[in-house]
N, C-alpha and C. Protein backbone atom coordinates (compact mmCIF):
# COMPACT_ATOMS: atom_id res chain seq x y z
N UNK A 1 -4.91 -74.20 -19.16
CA UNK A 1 -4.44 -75.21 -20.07
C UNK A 1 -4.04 -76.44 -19.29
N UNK A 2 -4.17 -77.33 -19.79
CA UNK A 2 -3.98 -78.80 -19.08
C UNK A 2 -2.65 -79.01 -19.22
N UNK A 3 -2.22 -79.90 -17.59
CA UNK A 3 -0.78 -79.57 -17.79
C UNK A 3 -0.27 -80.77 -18.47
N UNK A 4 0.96 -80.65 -19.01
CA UNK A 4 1.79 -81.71 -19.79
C UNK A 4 2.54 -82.73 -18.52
N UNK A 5 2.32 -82.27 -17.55
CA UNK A 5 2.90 -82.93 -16.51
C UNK A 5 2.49 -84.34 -16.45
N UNK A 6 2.46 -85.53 -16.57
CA UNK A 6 1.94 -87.09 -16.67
C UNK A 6 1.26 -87.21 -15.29
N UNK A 7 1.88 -86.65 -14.15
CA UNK A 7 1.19 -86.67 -12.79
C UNK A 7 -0.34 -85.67 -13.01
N UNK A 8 -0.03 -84.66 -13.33
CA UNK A 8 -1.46 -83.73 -13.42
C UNK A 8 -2.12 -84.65 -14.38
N UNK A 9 -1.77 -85.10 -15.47
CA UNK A 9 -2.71 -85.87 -16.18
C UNK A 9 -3.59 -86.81 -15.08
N UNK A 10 -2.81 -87.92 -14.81
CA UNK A 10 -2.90 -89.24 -14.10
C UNK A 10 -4.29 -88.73 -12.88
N UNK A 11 -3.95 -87.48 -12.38
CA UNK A 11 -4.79 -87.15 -11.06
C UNK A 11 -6.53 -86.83 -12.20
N UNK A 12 -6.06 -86.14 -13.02
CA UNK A 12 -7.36 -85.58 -13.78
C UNK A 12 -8.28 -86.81 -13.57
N UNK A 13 -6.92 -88.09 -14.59
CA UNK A 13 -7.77 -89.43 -15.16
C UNK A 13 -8.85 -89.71 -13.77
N UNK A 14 -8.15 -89.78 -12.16
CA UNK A 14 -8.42 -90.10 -11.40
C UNK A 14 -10.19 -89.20 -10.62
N UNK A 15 -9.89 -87.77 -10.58
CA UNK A 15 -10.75 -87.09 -10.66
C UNK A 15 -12.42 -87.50 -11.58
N UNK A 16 -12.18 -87.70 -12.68
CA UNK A 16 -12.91 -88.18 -13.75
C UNK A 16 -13.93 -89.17 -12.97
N UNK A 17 -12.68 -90.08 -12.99
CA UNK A 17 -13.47 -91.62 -12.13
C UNK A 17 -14.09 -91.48 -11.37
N UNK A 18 -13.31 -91.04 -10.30
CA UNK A 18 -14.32 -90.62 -9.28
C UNK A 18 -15.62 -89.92 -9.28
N UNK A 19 -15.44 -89.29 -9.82
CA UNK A 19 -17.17 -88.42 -10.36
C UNK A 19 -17.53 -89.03 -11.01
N UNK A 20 -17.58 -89.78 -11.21
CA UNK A 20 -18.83 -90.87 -12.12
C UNK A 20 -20.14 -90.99 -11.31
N UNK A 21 -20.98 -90.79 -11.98
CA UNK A 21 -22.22 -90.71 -11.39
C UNK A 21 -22.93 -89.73 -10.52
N UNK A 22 -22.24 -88.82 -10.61
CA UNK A 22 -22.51 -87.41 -9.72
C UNK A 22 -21.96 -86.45 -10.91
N UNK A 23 -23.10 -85.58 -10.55
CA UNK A 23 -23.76 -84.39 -11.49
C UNK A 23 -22.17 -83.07 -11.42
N UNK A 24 -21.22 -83.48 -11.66
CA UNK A 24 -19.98 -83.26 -11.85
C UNK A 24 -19.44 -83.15 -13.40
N UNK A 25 -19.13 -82.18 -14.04
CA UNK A 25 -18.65 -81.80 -15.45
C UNK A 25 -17.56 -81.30 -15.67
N UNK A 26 -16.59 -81.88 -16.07
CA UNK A 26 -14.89 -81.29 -16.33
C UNK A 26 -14.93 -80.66 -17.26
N UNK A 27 -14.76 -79.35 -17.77
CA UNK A 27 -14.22 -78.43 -18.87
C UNK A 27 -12.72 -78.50 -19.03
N UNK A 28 -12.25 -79.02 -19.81
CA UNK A 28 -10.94 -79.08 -19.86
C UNK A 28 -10.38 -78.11 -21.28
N UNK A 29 -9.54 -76.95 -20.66
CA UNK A 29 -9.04 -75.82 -21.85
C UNK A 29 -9.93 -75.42 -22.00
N UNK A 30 -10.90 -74.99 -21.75
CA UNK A 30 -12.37 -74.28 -21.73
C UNK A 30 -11.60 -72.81 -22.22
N UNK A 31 -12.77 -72.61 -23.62
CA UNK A 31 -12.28 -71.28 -24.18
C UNK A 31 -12.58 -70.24 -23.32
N UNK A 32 -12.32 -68.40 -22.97
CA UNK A 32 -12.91 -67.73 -22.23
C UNK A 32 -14.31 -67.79 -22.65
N UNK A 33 -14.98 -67.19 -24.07
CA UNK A 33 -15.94 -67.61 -24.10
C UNK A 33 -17.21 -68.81 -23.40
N UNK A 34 -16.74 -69.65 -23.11
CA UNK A 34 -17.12 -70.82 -22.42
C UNK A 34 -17.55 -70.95 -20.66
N UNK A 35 -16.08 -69.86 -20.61
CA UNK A 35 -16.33 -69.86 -19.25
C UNK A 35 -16.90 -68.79 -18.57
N UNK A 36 -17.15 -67.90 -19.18
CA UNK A 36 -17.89 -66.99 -18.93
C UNK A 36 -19.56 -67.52 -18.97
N UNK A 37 -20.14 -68.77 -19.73
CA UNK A 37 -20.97 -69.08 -20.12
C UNK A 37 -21.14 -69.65 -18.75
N UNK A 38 -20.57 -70.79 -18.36
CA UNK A 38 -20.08 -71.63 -17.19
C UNK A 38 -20.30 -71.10 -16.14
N UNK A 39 -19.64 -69.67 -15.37
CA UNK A 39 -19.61 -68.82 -14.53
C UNK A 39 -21.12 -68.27 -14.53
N UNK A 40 -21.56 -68.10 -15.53
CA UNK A 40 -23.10 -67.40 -15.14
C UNK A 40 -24.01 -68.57 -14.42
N UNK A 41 -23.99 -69.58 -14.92
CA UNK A 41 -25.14 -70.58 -13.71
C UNK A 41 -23.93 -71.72 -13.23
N UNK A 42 -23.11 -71.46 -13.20
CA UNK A 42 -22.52 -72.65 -11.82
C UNK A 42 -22.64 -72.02 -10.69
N UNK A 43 -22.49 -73.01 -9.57
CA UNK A 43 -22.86 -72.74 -8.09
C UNK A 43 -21.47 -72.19 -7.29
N UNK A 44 -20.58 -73.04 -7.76
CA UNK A 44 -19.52 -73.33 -6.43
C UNK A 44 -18.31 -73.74 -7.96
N UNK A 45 -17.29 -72.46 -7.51
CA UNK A 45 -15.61 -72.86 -7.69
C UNK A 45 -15.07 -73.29 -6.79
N UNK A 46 -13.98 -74.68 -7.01
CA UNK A 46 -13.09 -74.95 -6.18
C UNK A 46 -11.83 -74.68 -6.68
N UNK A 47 -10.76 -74.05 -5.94
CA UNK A 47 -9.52 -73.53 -6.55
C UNK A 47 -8.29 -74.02 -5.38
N UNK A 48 -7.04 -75.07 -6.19
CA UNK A 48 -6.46 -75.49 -4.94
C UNK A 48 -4.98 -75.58 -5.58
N UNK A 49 -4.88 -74.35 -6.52
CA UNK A 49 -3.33 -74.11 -6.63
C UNK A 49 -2.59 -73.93 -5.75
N UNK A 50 -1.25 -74.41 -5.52
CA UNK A 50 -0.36 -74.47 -4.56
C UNK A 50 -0.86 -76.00 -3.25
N UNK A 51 -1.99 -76.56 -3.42
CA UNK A 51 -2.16 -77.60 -2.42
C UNK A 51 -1.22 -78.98 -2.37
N UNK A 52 -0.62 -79.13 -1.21
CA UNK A 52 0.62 -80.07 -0.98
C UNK A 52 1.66 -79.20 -1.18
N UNK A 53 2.20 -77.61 -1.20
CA UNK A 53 3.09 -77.51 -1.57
C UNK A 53 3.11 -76.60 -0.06
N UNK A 54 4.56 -76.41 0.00
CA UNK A 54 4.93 -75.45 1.03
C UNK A 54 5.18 -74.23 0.27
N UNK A 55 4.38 -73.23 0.34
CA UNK A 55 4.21 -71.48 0.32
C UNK A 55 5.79 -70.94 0.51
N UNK A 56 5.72 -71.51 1.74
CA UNK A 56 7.13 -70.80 2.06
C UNK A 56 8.57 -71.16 1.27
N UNK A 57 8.51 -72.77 0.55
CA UNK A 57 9.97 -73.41 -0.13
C UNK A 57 9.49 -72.89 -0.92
N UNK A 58 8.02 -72.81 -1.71
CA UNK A 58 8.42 -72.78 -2.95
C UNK A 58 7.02 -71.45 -3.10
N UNK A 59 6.84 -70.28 -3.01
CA UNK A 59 5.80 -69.40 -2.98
C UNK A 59 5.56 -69.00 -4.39
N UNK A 60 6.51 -69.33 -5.34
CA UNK A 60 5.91 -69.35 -7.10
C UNK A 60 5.11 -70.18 -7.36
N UNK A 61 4.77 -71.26 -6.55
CA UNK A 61 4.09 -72.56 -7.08
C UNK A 61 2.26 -71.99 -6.39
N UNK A 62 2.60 -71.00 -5.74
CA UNK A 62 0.79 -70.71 -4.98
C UNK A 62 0.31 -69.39 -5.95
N UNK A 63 -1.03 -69.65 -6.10
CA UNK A 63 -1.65 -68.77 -6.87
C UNK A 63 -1.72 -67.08 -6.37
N UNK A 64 -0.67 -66.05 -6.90
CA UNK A 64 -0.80 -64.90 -7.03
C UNK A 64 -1.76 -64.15 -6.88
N UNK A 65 -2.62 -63.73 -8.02
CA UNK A 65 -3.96 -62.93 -7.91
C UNK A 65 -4.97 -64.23 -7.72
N UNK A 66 -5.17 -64.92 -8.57
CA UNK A 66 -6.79 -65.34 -8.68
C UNK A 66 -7.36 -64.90 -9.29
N UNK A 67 -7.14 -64.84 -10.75
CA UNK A 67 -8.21 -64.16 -11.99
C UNK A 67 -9.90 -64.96 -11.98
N UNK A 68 -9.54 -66.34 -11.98
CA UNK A 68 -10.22 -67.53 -12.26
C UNK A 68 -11.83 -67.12 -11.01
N UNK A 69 -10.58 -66.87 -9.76
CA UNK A 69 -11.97 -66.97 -8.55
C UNK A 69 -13.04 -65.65 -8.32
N UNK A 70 -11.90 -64.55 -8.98
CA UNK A 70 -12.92 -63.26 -9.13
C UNK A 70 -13.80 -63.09 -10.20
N UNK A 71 -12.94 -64.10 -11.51
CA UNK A 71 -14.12 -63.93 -12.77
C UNK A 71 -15.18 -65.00 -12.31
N UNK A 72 -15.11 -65.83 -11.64
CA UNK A 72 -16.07 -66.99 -10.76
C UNK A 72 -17.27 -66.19 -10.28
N UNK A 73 -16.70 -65.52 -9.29
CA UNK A 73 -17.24 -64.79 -8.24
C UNK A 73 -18.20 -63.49 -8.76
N UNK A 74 -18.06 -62.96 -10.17
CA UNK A 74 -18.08 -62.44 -10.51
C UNK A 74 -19.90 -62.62 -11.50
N UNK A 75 -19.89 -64.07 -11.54
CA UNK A 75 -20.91 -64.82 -12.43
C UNK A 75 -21.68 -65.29 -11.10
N UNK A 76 -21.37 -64.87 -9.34
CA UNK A 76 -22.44 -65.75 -8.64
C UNK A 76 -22.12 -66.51 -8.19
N UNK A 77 -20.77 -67.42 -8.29
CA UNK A 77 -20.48 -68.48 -7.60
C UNK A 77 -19.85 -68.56 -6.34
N UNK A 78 -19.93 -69.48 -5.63
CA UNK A 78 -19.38 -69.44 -4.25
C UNK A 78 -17.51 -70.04 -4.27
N UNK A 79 -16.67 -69.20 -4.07
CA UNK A 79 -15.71 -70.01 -4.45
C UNK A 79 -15.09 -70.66 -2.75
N UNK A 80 -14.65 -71.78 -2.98
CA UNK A 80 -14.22 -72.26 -2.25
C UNK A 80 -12.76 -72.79 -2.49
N UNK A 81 -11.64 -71.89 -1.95
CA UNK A 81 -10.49 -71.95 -2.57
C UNK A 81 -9.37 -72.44 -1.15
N UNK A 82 -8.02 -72.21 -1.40
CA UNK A 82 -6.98 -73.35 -0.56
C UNK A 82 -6.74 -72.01 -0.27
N UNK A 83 -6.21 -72.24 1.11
CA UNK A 83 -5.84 -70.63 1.76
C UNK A 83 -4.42 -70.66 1.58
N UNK A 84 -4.09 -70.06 0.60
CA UNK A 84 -2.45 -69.75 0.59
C UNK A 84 -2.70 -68.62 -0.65
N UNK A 85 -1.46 -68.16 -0.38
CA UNK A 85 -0.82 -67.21 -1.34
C UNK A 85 -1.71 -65.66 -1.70
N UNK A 86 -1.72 -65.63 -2.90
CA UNK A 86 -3.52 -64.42 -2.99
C UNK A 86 -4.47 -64.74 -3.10
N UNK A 87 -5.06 -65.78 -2.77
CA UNK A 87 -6.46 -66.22 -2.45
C UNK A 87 -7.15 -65.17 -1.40
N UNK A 88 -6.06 -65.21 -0.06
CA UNK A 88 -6.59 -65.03 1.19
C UNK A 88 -6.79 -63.52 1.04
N UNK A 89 -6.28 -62.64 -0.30
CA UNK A 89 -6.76 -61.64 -0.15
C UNK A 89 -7.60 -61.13 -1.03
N UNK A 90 -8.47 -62.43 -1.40
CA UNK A 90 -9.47 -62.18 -2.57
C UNK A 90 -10.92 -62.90 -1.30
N UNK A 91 -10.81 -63.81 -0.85
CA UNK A 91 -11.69 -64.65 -0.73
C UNK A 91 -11.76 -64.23 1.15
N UNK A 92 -13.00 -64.01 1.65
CA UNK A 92 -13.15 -63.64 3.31
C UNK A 92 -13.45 -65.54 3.54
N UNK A 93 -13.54 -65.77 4.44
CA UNK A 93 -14.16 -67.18 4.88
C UNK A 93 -15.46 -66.99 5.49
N UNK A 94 -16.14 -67.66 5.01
CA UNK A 94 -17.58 -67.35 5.56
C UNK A 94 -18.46 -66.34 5.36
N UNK A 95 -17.83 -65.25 4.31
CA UNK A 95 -18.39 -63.89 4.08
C UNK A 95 -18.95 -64.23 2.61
N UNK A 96 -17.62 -64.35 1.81
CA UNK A 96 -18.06 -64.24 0.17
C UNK A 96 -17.62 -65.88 -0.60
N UNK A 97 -17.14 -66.51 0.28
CA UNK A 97 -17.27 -67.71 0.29
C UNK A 97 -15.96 -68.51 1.15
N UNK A 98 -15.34 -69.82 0.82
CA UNK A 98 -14.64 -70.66 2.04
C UNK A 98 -13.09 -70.51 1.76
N UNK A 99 -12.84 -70.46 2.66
CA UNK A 99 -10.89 -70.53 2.71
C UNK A 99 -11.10 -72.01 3.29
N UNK A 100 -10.05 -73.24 2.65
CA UNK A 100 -9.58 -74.34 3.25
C UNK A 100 -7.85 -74.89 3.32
N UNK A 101 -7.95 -75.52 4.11
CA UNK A 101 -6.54 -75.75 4.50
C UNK A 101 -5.92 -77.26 4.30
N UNK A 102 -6.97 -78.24 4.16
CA UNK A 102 -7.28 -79.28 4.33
C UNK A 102 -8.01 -80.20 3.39
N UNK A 103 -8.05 -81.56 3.08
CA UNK A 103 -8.87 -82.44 2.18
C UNK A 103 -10.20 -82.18 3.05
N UNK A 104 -9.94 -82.44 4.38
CA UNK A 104 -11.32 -82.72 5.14
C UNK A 104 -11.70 -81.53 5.03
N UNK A 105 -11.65 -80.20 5.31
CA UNK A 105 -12.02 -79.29 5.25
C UNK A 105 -12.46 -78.87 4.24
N UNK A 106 -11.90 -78.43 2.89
CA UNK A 106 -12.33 -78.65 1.66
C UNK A 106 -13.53 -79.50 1.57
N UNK A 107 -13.76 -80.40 1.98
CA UNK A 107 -14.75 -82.07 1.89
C UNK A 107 -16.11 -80.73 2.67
N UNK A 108 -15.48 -80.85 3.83
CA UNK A 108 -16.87 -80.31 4.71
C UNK A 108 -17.90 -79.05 4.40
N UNK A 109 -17.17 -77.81 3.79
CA UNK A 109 -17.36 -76.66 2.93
C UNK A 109 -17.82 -77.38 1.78
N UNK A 110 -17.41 -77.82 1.33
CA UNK A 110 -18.25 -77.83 -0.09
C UNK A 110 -19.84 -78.81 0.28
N UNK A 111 -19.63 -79.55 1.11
CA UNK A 111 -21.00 -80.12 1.57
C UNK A 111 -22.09 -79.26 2.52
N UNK A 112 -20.98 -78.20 3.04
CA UNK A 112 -21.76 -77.02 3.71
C UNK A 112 -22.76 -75.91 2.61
N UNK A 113 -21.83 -75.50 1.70
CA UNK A 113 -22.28 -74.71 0.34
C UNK A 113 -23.34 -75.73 -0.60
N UNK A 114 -23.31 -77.00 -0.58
CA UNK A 114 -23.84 -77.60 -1.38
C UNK A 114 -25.69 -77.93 -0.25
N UNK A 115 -25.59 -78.21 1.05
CA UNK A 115 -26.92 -78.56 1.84
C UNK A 115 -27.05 -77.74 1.85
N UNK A 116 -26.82 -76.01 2.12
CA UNK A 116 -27.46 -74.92 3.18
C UNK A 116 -27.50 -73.73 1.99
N UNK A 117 -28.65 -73.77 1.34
CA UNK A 117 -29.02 -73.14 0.09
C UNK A 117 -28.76 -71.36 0.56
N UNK A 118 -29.63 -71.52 1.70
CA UNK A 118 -29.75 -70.58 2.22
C UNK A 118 -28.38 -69.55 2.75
N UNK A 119 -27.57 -70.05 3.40
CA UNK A 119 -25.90 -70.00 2.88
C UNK A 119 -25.65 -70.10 1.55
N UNK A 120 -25.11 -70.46 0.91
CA UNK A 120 -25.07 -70.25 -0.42
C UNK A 120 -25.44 -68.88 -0.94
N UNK A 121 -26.71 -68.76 -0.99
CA UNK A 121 -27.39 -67.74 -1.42
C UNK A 121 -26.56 -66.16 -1.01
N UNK A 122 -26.53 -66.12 0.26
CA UNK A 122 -25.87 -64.95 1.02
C UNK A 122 -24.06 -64.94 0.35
N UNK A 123 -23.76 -65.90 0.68
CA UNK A 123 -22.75 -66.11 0.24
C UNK A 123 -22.13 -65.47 -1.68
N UNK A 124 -23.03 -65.82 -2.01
CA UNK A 124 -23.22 -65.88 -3.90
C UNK A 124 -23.35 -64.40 -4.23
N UNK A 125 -24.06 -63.51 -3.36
CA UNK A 125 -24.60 -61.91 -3.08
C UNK A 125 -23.01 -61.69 -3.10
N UNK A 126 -22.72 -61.75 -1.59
CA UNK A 126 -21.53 -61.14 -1.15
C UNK A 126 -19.81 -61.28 -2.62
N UNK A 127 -20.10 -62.47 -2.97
CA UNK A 127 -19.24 -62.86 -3.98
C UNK A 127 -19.07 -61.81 -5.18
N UNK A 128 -20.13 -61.97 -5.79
CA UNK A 128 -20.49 -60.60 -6.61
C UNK A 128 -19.99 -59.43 -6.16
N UNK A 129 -20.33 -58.88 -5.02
CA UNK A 129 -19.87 -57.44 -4.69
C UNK A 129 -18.50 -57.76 -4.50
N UNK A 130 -18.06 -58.55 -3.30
CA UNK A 130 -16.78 -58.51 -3.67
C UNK A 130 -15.69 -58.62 -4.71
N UNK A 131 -16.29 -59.19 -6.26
CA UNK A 131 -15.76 -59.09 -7.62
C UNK A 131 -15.40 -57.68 -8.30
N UNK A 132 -16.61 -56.77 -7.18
CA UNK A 132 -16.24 -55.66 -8.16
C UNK A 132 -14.92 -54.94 -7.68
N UNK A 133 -14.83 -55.24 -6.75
CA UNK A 133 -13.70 -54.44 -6.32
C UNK A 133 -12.58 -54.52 -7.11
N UNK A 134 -12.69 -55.11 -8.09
CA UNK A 134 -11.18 -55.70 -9.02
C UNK A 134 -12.05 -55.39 -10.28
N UNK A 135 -12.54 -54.54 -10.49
CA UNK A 135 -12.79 -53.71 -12.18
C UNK A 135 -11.66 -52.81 -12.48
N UNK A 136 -11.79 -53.09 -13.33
CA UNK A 136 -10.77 -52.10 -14.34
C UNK A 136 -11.18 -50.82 -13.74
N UNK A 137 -11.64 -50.14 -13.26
CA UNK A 137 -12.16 -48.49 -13.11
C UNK A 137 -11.96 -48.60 -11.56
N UNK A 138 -11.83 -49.52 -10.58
CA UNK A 138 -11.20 -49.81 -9.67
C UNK A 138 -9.76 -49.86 -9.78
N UNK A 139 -8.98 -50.40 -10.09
CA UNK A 139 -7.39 -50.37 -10.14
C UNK A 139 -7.19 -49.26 -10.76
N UNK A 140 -7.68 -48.08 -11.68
CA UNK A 140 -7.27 -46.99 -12.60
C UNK A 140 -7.35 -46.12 -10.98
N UNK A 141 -8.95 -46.20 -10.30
CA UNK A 141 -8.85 -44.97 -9.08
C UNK A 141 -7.81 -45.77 -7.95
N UNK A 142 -7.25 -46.31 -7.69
CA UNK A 142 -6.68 -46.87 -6.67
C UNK A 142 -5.42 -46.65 -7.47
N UNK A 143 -5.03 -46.69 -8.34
CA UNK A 143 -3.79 -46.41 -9.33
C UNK A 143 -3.20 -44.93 -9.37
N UNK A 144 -4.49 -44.23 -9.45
CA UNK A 144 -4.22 -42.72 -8.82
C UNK A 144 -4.03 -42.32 -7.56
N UNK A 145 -4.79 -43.07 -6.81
CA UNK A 145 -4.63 -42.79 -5.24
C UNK A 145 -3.36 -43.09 -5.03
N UNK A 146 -2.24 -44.27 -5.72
CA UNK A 146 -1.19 -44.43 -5.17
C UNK A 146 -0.61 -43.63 -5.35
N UNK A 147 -0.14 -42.78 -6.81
CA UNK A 147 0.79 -41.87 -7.46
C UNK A 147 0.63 -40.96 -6.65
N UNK A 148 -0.98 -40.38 -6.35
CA UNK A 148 -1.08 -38.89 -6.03
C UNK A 148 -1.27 -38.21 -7.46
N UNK A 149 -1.96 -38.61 -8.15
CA UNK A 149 -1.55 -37.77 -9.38
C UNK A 149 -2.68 -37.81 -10.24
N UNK A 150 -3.62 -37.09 -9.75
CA UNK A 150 -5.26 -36.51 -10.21
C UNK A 150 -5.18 -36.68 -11.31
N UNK A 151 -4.01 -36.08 -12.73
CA UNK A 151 -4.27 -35.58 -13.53
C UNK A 151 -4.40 -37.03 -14.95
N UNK A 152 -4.26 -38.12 -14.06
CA UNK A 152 -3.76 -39.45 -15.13
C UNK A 152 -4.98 -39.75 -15.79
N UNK A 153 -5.11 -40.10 -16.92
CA UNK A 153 -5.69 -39.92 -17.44
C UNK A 153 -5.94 -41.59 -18.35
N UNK A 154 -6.91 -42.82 -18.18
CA UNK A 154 -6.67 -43.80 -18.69
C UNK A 154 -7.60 -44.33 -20.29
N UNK A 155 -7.45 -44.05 -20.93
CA UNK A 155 -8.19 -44.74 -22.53
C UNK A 155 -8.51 -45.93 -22.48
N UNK A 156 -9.78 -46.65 -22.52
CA UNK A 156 -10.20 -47.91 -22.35
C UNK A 156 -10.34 -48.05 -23.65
């Protein structure tokens, strides 16, 4: 959801502009429906919750799980996300797609994923597999493995 914040607005407005003229499309409040649509042929997520913020003052403000980059990842895409918080334990660098730390860095990865198809490609594979690891029938057996307790039994 788009934030009510006048600054998150103001940056969007700014974002916008800037992509003018480059093959760049904002979904804004995009229903799930939508984005599931979205996720099947886009190339490349960028995800940069928590960027400018310090992890350590303020570690509510950095993204937790990462629903967004596994349901991404999940449709094929290469995500290229801000290395803080649970990103770093969703996303390898260079495996299933980019950890960044940086504007420039961020800048250079996405021009890396965007020239080197051939990257990409490997990359987009690995993404996928690594999505599955976060199925529902994944957390139920890993849910048992924690308890110890064979006998649990889950109703989907």
């Amino acid at each position: 959801m788009l934030s009510e914040d006048p600054r998150a607005q103001e940056h969007l407005k700014l974002c916008v502009k800037e992509a003018t003229g480059y093959p760049v499309k904002f979904h804004i409040n995009a229903s799930f429906q939508t984005l599931k649509e979205l996720y099947g042929f886009s190339k490349i997520l960028i995800h940069a919750t928590g960027m400018a913020k310090n992890e350590l003052e303020s570690p509510e403000l950095m993204e937790h799980f990462g629903i967004a980059p596994v349901e991404a990842m999940s449709g094929g895409c290469v995500p290229i996300v801000i290395s803080k918080g649970g990103l770093l334990e969703i996303v390898q660098d260079g495996v299933d797609g980019f950890l960044w730390s940086s504007e420039q860095e961020l800048k250079q990865k996405l021009l890396t994923a965007i020239t080197n198809n051939e990257l990409w490609l490997r990359l987009s594979k690995k993404a996928i597999e690594k999505s599955q690891q976060f199925s529902v029938q994944k957390f139920h057996d890993r849910l048992k493995q924690v308890l110890d307790y064979r006998d649990l039994i889950f109703d989907y």
